[in-house]
Protein backbone atom coordinates (compact mmCIF):
# COMPACT_ATOMS: atom_id res chain seq x y z
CA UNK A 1 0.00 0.00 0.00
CA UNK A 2 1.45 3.35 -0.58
CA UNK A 3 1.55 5.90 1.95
CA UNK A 4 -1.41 8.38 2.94
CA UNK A 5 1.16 11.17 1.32
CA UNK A 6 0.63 9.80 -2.18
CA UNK A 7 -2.93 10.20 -2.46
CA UNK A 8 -3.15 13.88 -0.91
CA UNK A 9 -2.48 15.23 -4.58
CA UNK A 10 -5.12 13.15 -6.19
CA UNK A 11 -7.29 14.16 -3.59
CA UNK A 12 -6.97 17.47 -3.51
CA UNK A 13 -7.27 17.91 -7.35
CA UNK A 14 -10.60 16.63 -7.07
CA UNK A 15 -11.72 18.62 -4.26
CA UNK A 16 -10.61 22.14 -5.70
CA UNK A 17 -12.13 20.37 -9.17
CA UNK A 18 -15.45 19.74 -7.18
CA UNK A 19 -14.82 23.11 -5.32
CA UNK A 20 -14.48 25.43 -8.63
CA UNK A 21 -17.54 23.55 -10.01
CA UNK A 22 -19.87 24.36 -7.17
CA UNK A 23 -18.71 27.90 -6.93
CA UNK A 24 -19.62 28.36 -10.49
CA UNK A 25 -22.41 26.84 -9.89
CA UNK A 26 -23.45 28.91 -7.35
CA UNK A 27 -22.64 32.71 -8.95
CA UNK A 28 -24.31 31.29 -12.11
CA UNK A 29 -27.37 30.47 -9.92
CA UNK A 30 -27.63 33.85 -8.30
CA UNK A 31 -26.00 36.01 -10.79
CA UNK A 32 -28.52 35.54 -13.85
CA UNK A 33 -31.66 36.08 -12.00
CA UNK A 34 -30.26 39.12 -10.31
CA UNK A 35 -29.59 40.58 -13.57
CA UNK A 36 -33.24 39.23 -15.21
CA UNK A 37 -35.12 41.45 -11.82
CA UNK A 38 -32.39 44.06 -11.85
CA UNK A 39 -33.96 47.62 -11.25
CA UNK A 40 -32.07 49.24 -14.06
CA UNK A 41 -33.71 46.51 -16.50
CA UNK A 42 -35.79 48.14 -19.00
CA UNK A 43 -38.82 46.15 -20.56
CA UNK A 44 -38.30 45.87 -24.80
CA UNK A 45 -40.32 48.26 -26.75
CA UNK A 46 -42.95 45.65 -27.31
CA UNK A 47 -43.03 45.30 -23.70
CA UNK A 48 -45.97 45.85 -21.77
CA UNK A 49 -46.22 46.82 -18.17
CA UNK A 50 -47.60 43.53 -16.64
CA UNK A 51 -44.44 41.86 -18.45
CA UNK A 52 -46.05 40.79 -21.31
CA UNK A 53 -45.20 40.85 -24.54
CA UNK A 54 -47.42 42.92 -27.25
CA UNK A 55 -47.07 42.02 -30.85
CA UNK A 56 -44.34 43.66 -33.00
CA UNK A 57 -46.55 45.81 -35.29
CA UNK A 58 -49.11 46.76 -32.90
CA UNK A 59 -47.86 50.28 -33.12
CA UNK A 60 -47.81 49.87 -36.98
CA UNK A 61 -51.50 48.87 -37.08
CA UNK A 62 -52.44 51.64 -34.35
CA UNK A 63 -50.88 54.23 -36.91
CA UNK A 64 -52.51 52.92 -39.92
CA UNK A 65 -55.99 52.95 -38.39
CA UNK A 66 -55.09 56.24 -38.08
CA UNK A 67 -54.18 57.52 -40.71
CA UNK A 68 -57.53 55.67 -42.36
CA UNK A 69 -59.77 56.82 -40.09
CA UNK A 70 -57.98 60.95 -40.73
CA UNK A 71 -58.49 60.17 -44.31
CA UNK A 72 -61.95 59.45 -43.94
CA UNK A 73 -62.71 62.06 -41.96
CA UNK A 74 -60.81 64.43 -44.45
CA UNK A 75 -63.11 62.90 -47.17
CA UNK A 76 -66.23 63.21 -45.38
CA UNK A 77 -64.97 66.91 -44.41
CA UNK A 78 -64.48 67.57 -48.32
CA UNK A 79 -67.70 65.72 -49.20
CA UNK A 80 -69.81 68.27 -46.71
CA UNK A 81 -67.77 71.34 -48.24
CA UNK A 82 -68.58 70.34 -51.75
CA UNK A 83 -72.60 70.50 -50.99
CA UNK A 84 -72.13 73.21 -49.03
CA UNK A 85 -70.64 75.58 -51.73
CA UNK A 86 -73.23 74.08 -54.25
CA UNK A 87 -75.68 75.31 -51.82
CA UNK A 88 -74.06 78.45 -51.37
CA UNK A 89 -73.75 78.95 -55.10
CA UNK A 90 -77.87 78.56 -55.77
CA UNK A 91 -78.83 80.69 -52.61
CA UNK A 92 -76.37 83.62 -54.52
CA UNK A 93 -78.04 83.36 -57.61
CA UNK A 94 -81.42 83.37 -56.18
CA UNK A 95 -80.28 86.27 -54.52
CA UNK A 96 -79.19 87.93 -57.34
CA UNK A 97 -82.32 86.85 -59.32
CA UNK A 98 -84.15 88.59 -56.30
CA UNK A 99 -82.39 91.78 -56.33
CA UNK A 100 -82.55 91.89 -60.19
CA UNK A 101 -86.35 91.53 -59.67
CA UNK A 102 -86.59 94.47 -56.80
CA UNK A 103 -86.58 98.30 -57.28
CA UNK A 104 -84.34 100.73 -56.14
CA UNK A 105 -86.52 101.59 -53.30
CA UNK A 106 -87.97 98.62 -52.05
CA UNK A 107 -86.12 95.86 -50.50
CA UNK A 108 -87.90 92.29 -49.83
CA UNK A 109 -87.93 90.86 -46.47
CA UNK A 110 -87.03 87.64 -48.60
CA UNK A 111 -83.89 89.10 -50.22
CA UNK A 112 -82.58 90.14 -46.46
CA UNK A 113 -83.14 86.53 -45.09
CA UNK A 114 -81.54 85.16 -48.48
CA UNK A 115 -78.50 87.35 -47.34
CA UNK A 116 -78.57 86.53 -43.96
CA UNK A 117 -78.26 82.46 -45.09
CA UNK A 118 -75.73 82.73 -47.41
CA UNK A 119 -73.62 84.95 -44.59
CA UNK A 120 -74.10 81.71 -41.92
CA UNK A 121 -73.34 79.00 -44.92
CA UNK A 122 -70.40 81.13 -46.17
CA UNK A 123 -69.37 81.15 -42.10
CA UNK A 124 -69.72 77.81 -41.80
CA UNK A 125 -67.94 76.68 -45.63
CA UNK A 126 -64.59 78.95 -44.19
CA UNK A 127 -64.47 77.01 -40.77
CA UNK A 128 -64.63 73.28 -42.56
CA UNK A 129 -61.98 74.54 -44.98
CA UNK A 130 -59.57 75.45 -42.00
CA UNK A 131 -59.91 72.03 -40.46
CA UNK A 132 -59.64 70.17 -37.45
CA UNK A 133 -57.74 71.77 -34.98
């Protein structure tokens, strides 16, 4: 049998092997969750505030709803000005027919309220044409 000096080396190789292993083990184990919970962590963009994640072109679709739904209304806007200056154009030539038929002296109670419309519709055509603000 050899002597209890012989097998110290083997022994102790094993140890620090066993030793460097677990110690490894060990800063792995509480060094990557530390870093996963850190404070200074900040969630993705697609993050969401209970953790989960949204889909990637959520914010794409959000946008392009809205630009349809600001083209829409900027058609519908357009649409309303269109029948408003048609309407605007026939209330100024009845107006004009109305005045053509009056005399210098008399002026109709009808030709006044004619004015009086086409003054609110023109009102109203300028504030559609400046838009949403």
């Amino acid at each position: 049998m050899k002597t209890g000096s012989s097998f110290t080396p083997d022994f102790e190789d094993t140890v620090r092997s066993q030793s460097k292993t677990w110690t490894l083990s060990l800063v792995l184990l509480f060094a990557i969750p530390g870093y996963a919970q850190s404070p200074g962590a900040r969630p993705s963009a697609n993050q969401r505030i209970d953790g989960t994640v949204a889909p990637a072109d959520a914010d794409e679709s959000r946008e392009s709803l809205a630009h349809d739904m600001a083209k829409k209304a900027n058609l519908e806007r357009h649409a309303l000005l269109k029948n408003d200056t048609d309407k605007l154009l026939k209330l100024a030539v009845e107006l004009k027919d109305s005045v053509d038929k009056s005399n210098a002296n008399v002026l109709s109670l009808d030709v006044l309220k004619k004015a009086e419309e086409i003054e609110k519709l023109a009102h109203s055509v300028k504030e559609k044409m400046k838009g949403p603000n």
